[in-house]
C-alpha atoms as a PDB file:
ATOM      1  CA  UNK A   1       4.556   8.306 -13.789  1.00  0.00           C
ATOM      2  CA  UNK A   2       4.388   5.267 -11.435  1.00  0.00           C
ATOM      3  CA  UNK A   3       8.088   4.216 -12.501  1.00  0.00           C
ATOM      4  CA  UNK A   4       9.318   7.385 -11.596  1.00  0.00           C
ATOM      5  CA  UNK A   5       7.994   8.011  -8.867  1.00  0.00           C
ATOM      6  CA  UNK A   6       8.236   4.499  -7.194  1.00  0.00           C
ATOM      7  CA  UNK A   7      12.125   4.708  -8.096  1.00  0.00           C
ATOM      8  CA  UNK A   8      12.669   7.984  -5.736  1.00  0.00           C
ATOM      9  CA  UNK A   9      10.147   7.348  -3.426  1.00  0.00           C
ATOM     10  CA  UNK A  10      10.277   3.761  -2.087  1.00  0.00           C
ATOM     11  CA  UNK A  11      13.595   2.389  -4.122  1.00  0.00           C
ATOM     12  CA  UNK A  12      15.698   5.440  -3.639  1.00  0.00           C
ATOM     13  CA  UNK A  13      19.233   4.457  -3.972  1.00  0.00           C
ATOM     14  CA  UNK A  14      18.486   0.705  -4.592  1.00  0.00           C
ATOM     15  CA  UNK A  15      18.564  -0.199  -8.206  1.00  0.00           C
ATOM     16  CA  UNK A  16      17.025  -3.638  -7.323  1.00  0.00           C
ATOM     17  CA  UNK A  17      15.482  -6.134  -4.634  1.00  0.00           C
ATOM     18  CA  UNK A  18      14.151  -9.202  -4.090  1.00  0.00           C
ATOM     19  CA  UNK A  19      10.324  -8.299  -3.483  1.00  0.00           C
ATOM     20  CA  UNK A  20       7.337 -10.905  -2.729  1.00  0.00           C
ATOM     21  CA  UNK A  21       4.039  -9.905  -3.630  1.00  0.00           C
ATOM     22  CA  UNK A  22       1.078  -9.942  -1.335  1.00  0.00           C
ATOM     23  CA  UNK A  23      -1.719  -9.016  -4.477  1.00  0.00           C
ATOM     24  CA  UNK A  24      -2.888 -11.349  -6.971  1.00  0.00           C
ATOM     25  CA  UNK A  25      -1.272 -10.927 -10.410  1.00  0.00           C
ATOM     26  CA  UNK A  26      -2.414  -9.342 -12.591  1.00  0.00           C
ATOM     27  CA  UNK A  27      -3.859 -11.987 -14.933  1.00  0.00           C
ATOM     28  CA  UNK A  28      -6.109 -13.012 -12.089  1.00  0.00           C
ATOM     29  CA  UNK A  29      -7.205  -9.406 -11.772  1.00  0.00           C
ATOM     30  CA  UNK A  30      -7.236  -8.115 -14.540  1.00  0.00           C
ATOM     31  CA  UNK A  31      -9.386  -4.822 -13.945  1.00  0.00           C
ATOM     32  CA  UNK A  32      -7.121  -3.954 -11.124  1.00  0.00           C
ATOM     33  CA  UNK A  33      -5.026  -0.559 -11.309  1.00  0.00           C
ATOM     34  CA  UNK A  34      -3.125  -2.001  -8.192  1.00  0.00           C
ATOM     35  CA  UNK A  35      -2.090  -4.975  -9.571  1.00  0.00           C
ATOM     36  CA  UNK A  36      -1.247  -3.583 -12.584  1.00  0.00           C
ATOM     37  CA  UNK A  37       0.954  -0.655 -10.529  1.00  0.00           C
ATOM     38  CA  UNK A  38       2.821  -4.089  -8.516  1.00  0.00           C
ATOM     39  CA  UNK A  39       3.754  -5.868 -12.084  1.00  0.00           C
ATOM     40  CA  UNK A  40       5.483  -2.639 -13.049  1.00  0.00           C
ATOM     41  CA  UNK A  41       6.931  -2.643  -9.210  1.00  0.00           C
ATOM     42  CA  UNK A  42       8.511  -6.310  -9.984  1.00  0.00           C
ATOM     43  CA  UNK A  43       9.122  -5.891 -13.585  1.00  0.00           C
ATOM     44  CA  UNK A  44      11.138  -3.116 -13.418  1.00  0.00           C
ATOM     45  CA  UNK A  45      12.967  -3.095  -9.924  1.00  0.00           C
ATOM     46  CA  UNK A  46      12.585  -6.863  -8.824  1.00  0.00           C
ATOM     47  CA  UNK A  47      15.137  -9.029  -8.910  1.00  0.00           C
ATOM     48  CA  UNK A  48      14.680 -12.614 -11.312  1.00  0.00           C
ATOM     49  CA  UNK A  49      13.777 -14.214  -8.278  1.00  0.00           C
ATOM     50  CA  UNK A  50      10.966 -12.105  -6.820  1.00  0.00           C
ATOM     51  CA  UNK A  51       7.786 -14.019  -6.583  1.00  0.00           C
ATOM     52  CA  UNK A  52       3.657 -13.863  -5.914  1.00  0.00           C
ATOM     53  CA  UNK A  53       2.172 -14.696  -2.288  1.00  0.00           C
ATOM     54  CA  UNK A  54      -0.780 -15.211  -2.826  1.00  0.00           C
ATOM     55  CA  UNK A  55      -2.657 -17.272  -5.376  1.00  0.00           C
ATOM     56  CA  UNK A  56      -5.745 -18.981  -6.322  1.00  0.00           C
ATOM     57  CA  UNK A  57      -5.745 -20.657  -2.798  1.00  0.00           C
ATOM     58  CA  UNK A  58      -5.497 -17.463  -1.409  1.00  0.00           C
ATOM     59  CA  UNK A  59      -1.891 -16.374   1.117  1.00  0.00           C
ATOM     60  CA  UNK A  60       0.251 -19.165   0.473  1.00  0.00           C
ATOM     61  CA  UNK A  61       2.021 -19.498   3.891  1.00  0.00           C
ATOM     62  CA  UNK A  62       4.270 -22.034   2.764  1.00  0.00           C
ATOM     63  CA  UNK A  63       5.755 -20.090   0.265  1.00  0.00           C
ATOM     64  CA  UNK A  64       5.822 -16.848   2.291  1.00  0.00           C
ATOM     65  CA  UNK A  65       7.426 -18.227   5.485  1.00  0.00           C
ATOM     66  CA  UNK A  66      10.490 -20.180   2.816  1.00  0.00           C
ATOM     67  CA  UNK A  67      10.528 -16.534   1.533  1.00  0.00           C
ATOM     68  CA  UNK A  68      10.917 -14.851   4.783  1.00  0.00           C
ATOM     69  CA  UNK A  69      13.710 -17.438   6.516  1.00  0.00           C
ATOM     70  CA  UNK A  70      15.741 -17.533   3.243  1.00  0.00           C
ATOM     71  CA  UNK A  71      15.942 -13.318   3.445  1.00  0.00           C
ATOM     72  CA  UNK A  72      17.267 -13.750   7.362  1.00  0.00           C
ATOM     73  CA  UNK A  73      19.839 -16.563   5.892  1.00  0.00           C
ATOM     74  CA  UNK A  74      21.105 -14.926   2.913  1.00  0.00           C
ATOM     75  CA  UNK A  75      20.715 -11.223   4.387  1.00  0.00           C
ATOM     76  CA  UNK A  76      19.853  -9.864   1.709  1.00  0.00           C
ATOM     77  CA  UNK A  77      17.528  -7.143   1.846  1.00  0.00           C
ATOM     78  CA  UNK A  78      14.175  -8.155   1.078  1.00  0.00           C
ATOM     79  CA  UNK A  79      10.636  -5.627   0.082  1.00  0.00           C
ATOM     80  CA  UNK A  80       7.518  -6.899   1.067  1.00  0.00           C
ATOM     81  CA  UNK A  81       4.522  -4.810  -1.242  1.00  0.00           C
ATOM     82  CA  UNK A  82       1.000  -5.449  -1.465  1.00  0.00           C
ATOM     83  CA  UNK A  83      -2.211  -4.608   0.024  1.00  0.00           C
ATOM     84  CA  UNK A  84      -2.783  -3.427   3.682  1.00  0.00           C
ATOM     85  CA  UNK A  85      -5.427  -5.908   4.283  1.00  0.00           C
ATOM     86  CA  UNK A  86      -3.036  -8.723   3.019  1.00  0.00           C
ATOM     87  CA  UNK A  87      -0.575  -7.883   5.481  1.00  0.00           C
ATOM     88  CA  UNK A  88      -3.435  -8.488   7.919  1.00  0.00           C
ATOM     89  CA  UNK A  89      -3.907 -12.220   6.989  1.00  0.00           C
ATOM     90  CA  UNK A  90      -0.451 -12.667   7.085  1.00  0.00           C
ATOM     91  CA  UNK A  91      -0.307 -11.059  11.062  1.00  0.00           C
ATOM     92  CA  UNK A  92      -3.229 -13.645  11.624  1.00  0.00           C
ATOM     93  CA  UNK A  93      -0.864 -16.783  10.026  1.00  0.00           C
ATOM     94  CA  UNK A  94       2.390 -15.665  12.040  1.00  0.00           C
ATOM     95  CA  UNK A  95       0.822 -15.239  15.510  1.00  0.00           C
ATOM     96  CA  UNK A  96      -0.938 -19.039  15.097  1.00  0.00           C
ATOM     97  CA  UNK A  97       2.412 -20.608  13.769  1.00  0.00           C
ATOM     98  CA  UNK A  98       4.270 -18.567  16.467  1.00  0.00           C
ATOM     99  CA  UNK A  99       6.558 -17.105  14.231  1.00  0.00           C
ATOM    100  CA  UNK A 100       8.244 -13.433  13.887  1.00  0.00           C
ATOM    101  CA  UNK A 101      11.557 -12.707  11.637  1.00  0.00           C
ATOM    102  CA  UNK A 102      13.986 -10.018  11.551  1.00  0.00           C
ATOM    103  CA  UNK A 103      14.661  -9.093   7.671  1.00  0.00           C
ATOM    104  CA  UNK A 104      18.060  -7.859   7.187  1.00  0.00           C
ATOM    105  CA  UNK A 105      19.019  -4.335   6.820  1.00  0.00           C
ATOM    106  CA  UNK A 106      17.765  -2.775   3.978  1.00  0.00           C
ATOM    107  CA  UNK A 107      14.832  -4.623   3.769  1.00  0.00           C
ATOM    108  CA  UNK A 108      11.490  -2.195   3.085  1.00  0.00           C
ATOM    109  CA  UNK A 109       7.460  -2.765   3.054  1.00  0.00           C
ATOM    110  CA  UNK A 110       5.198  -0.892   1.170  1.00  0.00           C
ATOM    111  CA  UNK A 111       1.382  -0.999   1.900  1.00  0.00           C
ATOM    112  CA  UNK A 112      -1.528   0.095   0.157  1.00  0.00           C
ATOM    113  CA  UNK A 113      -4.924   0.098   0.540  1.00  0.00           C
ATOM    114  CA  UNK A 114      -5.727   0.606   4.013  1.00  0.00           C
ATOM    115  CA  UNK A 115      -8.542  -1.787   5.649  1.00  0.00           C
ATOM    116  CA  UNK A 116     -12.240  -0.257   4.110  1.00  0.00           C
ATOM    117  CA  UNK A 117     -14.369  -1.162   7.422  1.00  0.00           C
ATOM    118  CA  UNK A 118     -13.240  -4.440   7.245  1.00  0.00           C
ATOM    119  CA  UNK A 119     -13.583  -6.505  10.292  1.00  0.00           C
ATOM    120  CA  UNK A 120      -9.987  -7.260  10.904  1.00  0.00           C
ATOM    121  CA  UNK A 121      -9.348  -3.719  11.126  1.00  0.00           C
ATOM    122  CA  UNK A 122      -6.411  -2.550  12.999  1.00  0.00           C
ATOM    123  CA  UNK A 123      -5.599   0.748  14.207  1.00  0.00           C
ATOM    124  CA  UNK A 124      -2.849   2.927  12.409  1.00  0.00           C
ATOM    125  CA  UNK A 125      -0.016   2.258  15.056  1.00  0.00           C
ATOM    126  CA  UNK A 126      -1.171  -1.391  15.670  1.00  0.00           C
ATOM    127  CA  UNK A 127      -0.534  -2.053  12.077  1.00  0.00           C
ATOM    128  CA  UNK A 128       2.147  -0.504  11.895  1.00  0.00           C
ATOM    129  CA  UNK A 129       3.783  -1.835  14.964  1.00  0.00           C
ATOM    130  CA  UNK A 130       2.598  -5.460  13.800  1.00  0.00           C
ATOM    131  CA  UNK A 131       5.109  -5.177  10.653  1.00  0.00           C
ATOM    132  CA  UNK A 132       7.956  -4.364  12.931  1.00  0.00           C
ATOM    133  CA  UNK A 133       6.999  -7.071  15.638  1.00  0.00           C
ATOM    134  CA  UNK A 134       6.557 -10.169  12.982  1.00  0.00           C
ATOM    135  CA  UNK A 135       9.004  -8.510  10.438  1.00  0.00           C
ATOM    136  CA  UNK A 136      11.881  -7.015  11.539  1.00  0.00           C
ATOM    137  CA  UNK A 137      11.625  -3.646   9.862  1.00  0.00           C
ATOM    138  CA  UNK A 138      11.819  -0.539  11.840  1.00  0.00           C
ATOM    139  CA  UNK A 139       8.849   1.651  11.161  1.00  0.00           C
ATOM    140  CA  UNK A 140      10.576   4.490   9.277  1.00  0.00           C
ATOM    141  CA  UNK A 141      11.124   1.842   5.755  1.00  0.00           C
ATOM    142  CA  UNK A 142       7.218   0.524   5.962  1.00  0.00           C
ATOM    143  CA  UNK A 143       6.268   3.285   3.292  1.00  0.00           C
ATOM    144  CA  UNK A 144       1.994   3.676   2.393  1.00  0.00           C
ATOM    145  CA  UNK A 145       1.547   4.645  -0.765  1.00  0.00           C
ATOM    146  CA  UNK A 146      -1.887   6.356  -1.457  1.00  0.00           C
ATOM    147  CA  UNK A 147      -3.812   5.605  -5.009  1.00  0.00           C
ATOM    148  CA  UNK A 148      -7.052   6.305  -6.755  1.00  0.00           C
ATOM    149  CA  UNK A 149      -7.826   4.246  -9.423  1.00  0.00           C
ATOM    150  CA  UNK A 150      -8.910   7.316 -11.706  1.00  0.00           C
ATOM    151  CA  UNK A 151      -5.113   9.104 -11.052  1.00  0.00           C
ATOM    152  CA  UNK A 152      -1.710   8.349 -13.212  1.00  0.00           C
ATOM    153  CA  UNK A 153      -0.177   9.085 -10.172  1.00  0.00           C
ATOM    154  CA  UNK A 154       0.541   7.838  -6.527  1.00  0.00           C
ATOM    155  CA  UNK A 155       1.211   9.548  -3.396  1.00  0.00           C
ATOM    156  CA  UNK A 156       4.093   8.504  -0.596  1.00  0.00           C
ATOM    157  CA  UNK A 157       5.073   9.187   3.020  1.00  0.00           C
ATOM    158  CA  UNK A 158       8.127   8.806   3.875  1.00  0.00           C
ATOM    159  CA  UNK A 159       8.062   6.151   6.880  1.00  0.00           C
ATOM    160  CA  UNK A 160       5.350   5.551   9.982  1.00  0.00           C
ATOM    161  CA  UNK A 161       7.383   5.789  12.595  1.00  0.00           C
ATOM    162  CA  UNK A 162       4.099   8.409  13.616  1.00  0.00           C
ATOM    163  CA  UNK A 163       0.779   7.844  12.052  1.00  0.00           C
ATOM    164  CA  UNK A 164      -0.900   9.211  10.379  1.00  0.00           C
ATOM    165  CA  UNK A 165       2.082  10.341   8.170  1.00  0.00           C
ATOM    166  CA  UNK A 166       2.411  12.964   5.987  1.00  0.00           C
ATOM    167  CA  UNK A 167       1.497  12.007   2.215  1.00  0.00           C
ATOM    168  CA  UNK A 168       2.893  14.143  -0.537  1.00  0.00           C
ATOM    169  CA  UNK A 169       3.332  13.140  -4.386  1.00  0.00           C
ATOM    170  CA  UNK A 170       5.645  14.542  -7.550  1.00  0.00           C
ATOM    171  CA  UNK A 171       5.695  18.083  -9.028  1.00  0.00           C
ATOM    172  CA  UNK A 172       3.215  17.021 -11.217  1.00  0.00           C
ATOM    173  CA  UNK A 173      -0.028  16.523  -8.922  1.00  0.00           C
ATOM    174  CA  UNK A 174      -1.622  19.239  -6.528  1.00  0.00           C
ATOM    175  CA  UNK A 175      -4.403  18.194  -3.754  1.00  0.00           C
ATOM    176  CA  UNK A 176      -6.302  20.847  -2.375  1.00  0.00           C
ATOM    177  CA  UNK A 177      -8.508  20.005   0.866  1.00  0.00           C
ATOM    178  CA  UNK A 178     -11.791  21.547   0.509  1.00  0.00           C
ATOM    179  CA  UNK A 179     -15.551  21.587   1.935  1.00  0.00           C
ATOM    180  CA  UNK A 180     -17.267  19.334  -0.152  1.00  0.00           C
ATOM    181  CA  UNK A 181     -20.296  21.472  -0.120  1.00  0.00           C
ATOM    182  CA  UNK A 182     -18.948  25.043  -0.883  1.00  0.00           C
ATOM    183  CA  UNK A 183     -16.093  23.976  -3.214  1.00  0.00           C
ATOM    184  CA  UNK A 184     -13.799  26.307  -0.844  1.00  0.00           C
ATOM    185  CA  UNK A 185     -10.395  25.145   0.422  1.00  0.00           C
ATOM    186  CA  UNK A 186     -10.508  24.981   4.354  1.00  0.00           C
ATOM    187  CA  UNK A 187      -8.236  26.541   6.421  1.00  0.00           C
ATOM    188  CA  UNK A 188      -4.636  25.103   6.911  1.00  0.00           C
ATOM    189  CA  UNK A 189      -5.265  22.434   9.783  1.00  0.00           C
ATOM    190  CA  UNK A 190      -8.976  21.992   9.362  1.00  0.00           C
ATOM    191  CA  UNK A 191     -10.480  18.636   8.089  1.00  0.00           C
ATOM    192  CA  UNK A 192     -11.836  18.486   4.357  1.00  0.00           C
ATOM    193  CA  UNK A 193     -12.523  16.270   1.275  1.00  0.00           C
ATOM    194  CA  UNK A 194      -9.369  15.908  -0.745  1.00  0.00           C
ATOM    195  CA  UNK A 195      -9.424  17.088  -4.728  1.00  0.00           C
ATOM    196  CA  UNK A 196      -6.278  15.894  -6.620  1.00  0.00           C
ATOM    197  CA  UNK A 197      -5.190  17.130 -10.199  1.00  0.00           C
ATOM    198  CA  UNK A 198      -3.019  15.217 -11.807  1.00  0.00           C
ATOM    199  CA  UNK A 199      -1.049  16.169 -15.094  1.00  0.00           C
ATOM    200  CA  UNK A 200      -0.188  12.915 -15.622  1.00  0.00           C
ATOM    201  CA  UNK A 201      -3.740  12.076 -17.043  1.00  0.00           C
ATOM    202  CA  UNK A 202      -3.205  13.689 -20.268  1.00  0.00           C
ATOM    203  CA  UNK A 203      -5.521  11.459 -22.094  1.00  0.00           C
ATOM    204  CA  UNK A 204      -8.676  11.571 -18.947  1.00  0.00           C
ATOM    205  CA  UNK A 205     -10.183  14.015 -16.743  1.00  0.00           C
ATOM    206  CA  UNK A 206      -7.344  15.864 -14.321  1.00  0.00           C
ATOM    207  CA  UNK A 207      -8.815  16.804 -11.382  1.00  0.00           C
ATOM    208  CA  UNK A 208     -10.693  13.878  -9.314  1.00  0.00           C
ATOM    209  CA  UNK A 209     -12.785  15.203  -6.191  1.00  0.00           C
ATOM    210  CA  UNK A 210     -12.517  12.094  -3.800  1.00  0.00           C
ATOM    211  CA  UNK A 211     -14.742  10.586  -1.023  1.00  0.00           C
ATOM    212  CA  UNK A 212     -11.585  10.852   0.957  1.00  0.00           C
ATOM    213  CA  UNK A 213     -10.989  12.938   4.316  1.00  0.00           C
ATOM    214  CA  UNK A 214      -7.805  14.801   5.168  1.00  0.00           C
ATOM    215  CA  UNK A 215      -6.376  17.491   6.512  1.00  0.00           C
ATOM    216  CA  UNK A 216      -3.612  20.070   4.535  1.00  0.00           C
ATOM    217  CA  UNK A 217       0.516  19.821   5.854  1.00  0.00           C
ATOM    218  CA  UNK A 218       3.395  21.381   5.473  1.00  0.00           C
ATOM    219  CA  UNK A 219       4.566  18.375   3.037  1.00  0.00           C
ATOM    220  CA  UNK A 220       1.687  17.765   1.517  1.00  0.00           C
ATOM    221  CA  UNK A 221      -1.454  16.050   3.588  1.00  0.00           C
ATOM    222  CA  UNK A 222      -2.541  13.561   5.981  1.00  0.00           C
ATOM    223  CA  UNK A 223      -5.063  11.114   4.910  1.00  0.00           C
ATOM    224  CA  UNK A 224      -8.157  10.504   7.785  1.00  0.00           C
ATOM    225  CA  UNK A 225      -9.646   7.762   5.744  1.00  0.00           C
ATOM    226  CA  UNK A 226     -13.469   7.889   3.985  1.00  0.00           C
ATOM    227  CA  UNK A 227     -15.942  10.567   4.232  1.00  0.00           C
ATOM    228  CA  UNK A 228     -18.638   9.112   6.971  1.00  0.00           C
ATOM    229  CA  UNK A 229     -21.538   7.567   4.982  1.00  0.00           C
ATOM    230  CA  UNK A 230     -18.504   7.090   1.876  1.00  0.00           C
ATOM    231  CA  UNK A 231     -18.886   3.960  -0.029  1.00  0.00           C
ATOM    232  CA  UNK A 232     -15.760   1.534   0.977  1.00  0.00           C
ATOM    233  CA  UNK A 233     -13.849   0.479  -2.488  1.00  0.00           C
ATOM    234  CA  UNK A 234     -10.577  -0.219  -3.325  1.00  0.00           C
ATOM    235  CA  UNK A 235      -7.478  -2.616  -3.554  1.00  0.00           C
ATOM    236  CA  UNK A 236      -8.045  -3.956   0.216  1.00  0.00           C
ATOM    237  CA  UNK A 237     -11.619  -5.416  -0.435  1.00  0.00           C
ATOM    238  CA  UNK A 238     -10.607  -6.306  -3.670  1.00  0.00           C
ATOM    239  CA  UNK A 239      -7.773  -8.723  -2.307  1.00  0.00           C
ATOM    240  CA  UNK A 240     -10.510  -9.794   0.692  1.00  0.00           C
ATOM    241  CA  UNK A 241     -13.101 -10.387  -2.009  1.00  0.00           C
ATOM    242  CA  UNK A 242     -10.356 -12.600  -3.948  1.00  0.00           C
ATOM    243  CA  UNK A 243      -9.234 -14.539  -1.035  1.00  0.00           C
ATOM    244  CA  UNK A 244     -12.449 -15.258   0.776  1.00  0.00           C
ATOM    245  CA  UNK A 245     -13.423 -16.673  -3.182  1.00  0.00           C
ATOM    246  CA  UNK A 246     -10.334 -19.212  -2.723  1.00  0.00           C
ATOM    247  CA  UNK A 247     -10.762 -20.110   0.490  1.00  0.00           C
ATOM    248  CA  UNK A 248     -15.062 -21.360  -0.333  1.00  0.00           C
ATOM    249  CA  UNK A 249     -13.437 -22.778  -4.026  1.00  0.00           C
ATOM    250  CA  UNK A 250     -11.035 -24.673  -1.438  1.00  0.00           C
ATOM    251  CA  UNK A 251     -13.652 -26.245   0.819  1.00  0.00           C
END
């Protein structure tokens, strides 16, 4: 399922591509469905040379910034994939160094996660406008891809040139947008808890009722982030947890 639909949703007509990591693998997390989901991402459509950005230390800037300059010398296009919140820590290193780059055509992001009321949170368009700013990428080839741990299956837009974008997954998977208290889908337009079913979990429970607010589109749906009053979870506060860990083992 993720193979698949990775392939024609953020690959498309590229077989393969240099991609650096912003996740811990997956041997350093290994309960994580997102890590597991960006070893697949490198195994099967990275190039030999792809490489993790952050590690027990936490972002390795180093690393990242000899990654960055030799994509703008070789121009070669380049994908940078990993957690939203990542992405945020790497803003934070670039604007203190005083560095931006412009990653040669072709070159694509994928972020996941979104920020989970952390306190570095950015708005949509500032986020997205920081990737094109410090990166080089126009806005349309940043792709968000939208997970739940308890789905087979991931959903994509198909650029953020506008935010929020429109998220829509495979034939497979249907999301209905209902109120959470009557079980009722809403009317087109009006705000509701998203319910996804998912054929790809042949061997688990289909249909997953989320703590997650959105509103039905033509395409598929726009995601409004948690429910008020929602527990935060997922991949961004599990990268946060992981780096904040390295930076006190570091002191």
């Amino acid at each position: 399922s993720m193979i698949v639909n990775f392939k024609q949703r953020f690959m498309k007509d590229t077989e393969k591509i240099r991609m650096g990591v912003l996740f811990p693998r997956e041997k350093d997390l290994p309960n994580s469905s997102l890590a597991h989901y960006l070893a697949l991402a490198v195994k099967e459509f990275g190039t030999e040379d792809s490489s993790y950005l952050i590690n027990e230390n936490g972002l390795d800037i180093d690393q990242t910034l000899k990654e960055l300059s030799l994509a703008e010398e070789t121009g070669d296009p380049y994908a940078l994939i990993g957690a939203s919140y990542s992405f945020v820590h790497l803003f934070e290193e670039l604007q203190q160094l005083g560095k931006a780059f412009s990653l040669p055509k072709g070159s694509k992001i994928l972020d996941t996660g979104g920020y989970k009321n952390q306190s570095k949170e950015l708005e949509l368009d500032e986020f997205y406008q920081s990737l094109s700013t410090f990166l080089g990428v126009d806005r349309k080839d940043c792709i968000n891809m939208y997970g739940v741990t308890e789905l087979s299956t991931q959903f994509y837009d198909k650029g953020n040139s506008v935010v929020p974008s429109v998220k829509s997954g495979p034939n497979w998977i249907k999301t209905r947008v209902i109120n959470p208290l009557t079980g009722e889908e809403v009317e087109k337009g009006e705000r509701g808890v998203l319910v996804h079913c998912d054929l790809a979990n042949f061997n688990s429970v289909t249909t997953i009722l989320t703590e997650d607010l959105g509103v039905q589109a033509d395409d598929g749906f726009l995601l409004l982030g948690r429910v008020k009053g929602a527990e935060a979870r997922g991949c961004s506060i599990a990268v946060e947890e992981f780096i904040d860990f390295a930076r006190g083992s570091s002191k």
